[in-house]
N, C-alpha and C. Protein backbone atom coordinates (compact mmCIF):
# COMPACT_ATOMS: atom_id res chain seq x y z
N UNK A 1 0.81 -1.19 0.00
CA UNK A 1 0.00 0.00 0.00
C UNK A 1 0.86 1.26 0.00
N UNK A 2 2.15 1.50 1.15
CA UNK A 2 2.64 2.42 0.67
C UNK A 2 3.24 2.62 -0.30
N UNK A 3 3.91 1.74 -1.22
CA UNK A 3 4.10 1.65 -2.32
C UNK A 3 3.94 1.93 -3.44
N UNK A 4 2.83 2.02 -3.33
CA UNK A 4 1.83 2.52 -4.09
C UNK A 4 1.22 3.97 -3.97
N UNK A 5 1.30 4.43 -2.94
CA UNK A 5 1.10 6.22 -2.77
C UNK A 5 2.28 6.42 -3.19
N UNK A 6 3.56 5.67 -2.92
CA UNK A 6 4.78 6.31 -2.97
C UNK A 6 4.68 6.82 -4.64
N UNK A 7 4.45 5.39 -5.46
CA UNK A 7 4.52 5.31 -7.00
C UNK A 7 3.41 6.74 -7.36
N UNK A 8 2.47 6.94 -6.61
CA UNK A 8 1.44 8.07 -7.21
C UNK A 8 1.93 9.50 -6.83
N UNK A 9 2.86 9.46 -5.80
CA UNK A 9 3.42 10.79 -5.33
C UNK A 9 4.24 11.63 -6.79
N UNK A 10 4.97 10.55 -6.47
CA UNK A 10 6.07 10.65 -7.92
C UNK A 10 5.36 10.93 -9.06
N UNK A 11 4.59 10.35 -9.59
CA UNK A 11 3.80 10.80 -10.89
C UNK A 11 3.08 11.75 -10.97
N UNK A 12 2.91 12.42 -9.49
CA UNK A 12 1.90 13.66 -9.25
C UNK A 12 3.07 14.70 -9.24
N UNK A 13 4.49 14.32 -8.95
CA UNK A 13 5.55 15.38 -8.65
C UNK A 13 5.79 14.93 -10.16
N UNK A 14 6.12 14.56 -11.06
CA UNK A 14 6.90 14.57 -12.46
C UNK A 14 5.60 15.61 -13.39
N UNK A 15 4.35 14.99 -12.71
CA UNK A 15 4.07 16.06 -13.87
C UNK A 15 3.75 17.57 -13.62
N UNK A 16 3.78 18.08 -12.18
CA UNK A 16 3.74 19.16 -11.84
C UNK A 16 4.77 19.52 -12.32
N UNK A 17 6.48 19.52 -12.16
CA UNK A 17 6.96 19.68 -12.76
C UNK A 17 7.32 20.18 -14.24
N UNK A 18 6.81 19.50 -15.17
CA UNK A 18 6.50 19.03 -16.51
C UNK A 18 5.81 20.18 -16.68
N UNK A 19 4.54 20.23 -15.30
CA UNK A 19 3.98 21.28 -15.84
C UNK A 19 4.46 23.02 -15.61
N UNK A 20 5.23 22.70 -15.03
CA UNK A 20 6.14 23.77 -14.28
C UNK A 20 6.65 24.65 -15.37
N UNK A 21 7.83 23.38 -16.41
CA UNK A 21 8.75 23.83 -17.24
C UNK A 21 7.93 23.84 -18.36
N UNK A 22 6.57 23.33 -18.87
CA UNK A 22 5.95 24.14 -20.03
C UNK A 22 5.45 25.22 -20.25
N UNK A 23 4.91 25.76 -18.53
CA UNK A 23 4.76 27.11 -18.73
C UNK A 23 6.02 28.18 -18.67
N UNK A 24 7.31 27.79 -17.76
CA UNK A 24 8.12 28.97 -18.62
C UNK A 24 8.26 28.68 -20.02
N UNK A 25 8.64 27.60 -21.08
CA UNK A 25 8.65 27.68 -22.26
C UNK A 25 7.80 28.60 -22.95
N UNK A 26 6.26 28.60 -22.50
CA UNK A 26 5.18 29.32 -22.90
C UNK A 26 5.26 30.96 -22.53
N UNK A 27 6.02 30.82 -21.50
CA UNK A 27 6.03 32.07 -21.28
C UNK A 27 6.87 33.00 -22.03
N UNK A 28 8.35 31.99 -22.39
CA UNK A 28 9.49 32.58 -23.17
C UNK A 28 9.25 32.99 -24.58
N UNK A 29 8.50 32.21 -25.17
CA UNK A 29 7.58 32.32 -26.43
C UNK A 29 6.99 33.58 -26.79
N UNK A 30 5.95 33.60 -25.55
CA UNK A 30 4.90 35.12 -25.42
C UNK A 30 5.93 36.35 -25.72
N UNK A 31 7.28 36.09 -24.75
CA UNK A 31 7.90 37.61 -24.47
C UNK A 31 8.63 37.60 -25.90
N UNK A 32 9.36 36.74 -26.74
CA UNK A 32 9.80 36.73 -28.18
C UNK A 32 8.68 37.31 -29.35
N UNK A 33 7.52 37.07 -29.00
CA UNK A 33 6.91 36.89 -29.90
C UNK A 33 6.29 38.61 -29.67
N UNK A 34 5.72 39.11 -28.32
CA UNK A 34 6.12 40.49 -28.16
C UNK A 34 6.93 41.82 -28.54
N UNK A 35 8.06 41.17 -28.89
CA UNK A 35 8.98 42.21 -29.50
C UNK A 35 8.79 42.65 -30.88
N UNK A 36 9.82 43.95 -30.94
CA UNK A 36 9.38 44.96 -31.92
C UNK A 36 9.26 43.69 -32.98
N UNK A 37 8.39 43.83 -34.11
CA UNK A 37 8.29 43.14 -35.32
C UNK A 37 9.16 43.34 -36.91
N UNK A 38 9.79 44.70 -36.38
CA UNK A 38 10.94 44.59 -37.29
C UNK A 38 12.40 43.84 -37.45
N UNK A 39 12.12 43.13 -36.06
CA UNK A 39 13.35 42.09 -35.53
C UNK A 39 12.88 40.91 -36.15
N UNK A 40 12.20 40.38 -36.51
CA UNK A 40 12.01 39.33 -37.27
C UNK A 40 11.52 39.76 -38.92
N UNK A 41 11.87 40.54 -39.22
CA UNK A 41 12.15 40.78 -40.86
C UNK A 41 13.24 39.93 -41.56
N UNK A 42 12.42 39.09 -42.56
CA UNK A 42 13.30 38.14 -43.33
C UNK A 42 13.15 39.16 -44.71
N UNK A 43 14.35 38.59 -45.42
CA UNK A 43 13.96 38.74 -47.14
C UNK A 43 14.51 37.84 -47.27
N UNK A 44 14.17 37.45 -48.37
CA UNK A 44 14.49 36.29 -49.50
C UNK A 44 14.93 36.66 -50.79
N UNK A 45 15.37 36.18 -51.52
CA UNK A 45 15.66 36.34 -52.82
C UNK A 45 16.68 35.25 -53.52
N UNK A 46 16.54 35.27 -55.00
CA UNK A 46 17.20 34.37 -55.62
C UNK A 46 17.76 34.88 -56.84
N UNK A 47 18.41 33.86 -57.00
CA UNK A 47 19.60 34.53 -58.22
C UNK A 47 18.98 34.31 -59.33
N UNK A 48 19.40 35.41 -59.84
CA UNK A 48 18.69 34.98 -61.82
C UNK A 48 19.93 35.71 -63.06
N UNK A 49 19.20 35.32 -63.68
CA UNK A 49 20.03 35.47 -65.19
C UNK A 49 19.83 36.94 -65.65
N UNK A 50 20.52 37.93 -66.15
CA UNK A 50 19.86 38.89 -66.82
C UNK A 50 19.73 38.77 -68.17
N UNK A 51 19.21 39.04 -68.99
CA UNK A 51 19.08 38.69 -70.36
C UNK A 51 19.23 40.26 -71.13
N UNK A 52 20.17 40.75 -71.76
CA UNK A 52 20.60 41.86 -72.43
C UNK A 52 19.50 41.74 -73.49
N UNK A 53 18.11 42.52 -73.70
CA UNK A 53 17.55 42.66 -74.91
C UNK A 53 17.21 44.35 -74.32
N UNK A 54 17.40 45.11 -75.70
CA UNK A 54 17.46 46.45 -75.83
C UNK A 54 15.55 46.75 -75.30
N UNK A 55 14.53 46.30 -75.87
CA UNK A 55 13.56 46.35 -75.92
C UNK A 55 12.68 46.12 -74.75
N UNK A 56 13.71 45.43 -73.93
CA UNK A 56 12.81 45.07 -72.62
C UNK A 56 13.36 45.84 -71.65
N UNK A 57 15.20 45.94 -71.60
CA UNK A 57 15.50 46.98 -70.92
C UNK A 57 14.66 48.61 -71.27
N UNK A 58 14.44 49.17 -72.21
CA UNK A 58 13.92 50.10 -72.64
C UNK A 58 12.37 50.05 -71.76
N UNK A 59 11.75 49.11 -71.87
CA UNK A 59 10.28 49.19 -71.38
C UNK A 59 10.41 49.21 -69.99
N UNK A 60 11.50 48.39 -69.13
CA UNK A 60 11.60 48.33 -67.82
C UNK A 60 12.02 50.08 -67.82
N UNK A 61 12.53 50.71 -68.44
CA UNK A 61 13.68 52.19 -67.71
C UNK A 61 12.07 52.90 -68.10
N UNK A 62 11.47 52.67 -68.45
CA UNK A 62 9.85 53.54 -68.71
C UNK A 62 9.40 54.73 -67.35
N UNK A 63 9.01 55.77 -67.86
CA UNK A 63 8.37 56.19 -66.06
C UNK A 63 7.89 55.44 -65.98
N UNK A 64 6.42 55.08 -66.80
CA UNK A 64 5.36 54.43 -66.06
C UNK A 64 5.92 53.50 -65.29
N UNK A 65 6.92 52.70 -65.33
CA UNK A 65 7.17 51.46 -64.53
C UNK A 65 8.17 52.24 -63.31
N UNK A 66 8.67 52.93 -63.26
CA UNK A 66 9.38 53.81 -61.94
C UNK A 66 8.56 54.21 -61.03
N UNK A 67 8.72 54.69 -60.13
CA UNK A 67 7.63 54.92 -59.06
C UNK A 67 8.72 56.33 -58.52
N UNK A 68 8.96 57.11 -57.68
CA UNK A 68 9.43 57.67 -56.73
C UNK A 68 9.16 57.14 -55.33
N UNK A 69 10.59 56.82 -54.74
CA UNK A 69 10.42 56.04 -53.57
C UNK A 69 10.27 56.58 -52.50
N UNK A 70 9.41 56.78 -51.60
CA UNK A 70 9.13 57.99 -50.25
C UNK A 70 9.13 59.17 -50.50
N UNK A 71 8.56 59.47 -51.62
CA UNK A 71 8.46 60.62 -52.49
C UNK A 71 9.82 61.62 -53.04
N UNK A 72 10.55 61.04 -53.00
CA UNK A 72 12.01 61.56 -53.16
C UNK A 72 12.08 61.36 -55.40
N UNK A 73 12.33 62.53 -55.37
CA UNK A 73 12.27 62.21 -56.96
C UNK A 73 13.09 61.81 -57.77
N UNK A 74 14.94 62.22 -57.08
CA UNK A 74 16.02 61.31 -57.34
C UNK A 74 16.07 60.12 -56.91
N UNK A 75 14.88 59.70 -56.19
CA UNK A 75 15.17 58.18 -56.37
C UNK A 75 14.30 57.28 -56.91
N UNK A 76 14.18 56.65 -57.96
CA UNK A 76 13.01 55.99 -58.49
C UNK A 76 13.04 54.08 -58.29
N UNK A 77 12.32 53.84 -58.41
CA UNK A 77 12.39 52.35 -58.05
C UNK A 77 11.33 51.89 -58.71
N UNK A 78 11.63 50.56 -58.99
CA UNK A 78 10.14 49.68 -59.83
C UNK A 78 9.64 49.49 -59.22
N UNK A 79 8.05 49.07 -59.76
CA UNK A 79 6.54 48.97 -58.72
C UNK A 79 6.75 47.58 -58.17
N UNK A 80 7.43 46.79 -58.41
CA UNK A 80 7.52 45.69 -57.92
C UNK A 80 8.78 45.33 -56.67
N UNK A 81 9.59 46.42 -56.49
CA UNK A 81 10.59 46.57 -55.49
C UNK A 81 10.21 46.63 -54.01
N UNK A 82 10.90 45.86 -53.84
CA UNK A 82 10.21 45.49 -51.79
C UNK A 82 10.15 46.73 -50.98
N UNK A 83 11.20 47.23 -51.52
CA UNK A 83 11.29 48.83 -51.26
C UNK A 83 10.13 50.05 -50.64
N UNK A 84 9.23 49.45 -51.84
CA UNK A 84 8.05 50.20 -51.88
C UNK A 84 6.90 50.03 -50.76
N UNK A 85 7.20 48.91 -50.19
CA UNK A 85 6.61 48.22 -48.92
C UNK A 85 6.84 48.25 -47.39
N UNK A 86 8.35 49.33 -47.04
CA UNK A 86 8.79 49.36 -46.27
C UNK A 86 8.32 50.55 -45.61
N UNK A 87 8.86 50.85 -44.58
CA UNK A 87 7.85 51.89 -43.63
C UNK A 87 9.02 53.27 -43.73
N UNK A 88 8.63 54.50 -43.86
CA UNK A 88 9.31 55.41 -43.55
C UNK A 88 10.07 55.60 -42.43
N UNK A 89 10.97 55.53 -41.75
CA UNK A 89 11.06 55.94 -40.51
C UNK A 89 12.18 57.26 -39.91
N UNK A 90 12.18 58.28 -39.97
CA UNK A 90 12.36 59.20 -39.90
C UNK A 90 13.88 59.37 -38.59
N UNK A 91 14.74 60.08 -39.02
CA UNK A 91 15.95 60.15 -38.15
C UNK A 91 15.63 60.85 -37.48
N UNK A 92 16.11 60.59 -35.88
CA UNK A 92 15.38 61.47 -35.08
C UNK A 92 17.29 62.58 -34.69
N UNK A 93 16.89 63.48 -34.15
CA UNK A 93 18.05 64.50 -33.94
C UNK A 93 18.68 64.44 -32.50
N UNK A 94 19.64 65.27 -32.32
CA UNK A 94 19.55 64.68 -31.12
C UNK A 94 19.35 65.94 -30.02
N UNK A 95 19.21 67.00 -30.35
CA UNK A 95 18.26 68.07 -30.23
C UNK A 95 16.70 67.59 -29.95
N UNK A 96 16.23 66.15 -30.35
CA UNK A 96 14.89 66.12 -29.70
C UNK A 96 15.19 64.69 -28.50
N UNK A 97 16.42 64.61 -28.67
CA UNK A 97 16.15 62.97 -27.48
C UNK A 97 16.75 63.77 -26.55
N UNK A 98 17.30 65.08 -26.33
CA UNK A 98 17.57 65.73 -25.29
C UNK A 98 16.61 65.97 -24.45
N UNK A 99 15.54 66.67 -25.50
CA UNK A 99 14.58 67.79 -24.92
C UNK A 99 13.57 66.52 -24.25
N UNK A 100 13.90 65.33 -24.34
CA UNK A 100 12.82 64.23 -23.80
C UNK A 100 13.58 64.26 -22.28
């Protein structure tokens, strides 16, 4: 008989435990997954071939296909550039992290 509480003690202490260390895991998760979201910015990309034809380079250098990037007019970029998707974010001075 005691034997047997003994055997149920233990299985009541392994999984408290168990349950112990899944909630910090869960917890470590929450606080990662919290942070700024520009820390987990991937890109991808892959290599390709360029193919020299006068006619397609010509149609790609087109305005219509340029855009101005953050409204800056020396800088143009294609509508398809990741570029165009990214967030402004503005330099701060240090004339204003003083005055904070």
């Amino acid at each position: 008989m005691w034997h047997e509480a003994r055997r149920q003690e233990k299985l009541i202490r392994s999984q408290m435990i168990d349950s112990v260390k899944r909630n910090e895991r869960r917890k470590q998760f929450y606080e990662n997954v919290r942070k700024d979201p520009e820390q987990f910015m991937q890109v991808h990309g892959r290599k390709c071939q360029i193919h020299m034809d006068p006619a397609v380079a010509h149609a790609a250098e087109a305005s219509s296909i340029l855009r101005r990037w953050q409204g800056d007019p020396n800088v143009l970029i294609d509508r398809f550039d990741v570029r165009a998707h990214m967030d402004y974010i503005p330099e701060t001075k240090a004339d204003d992290i003083d005055k904070r």
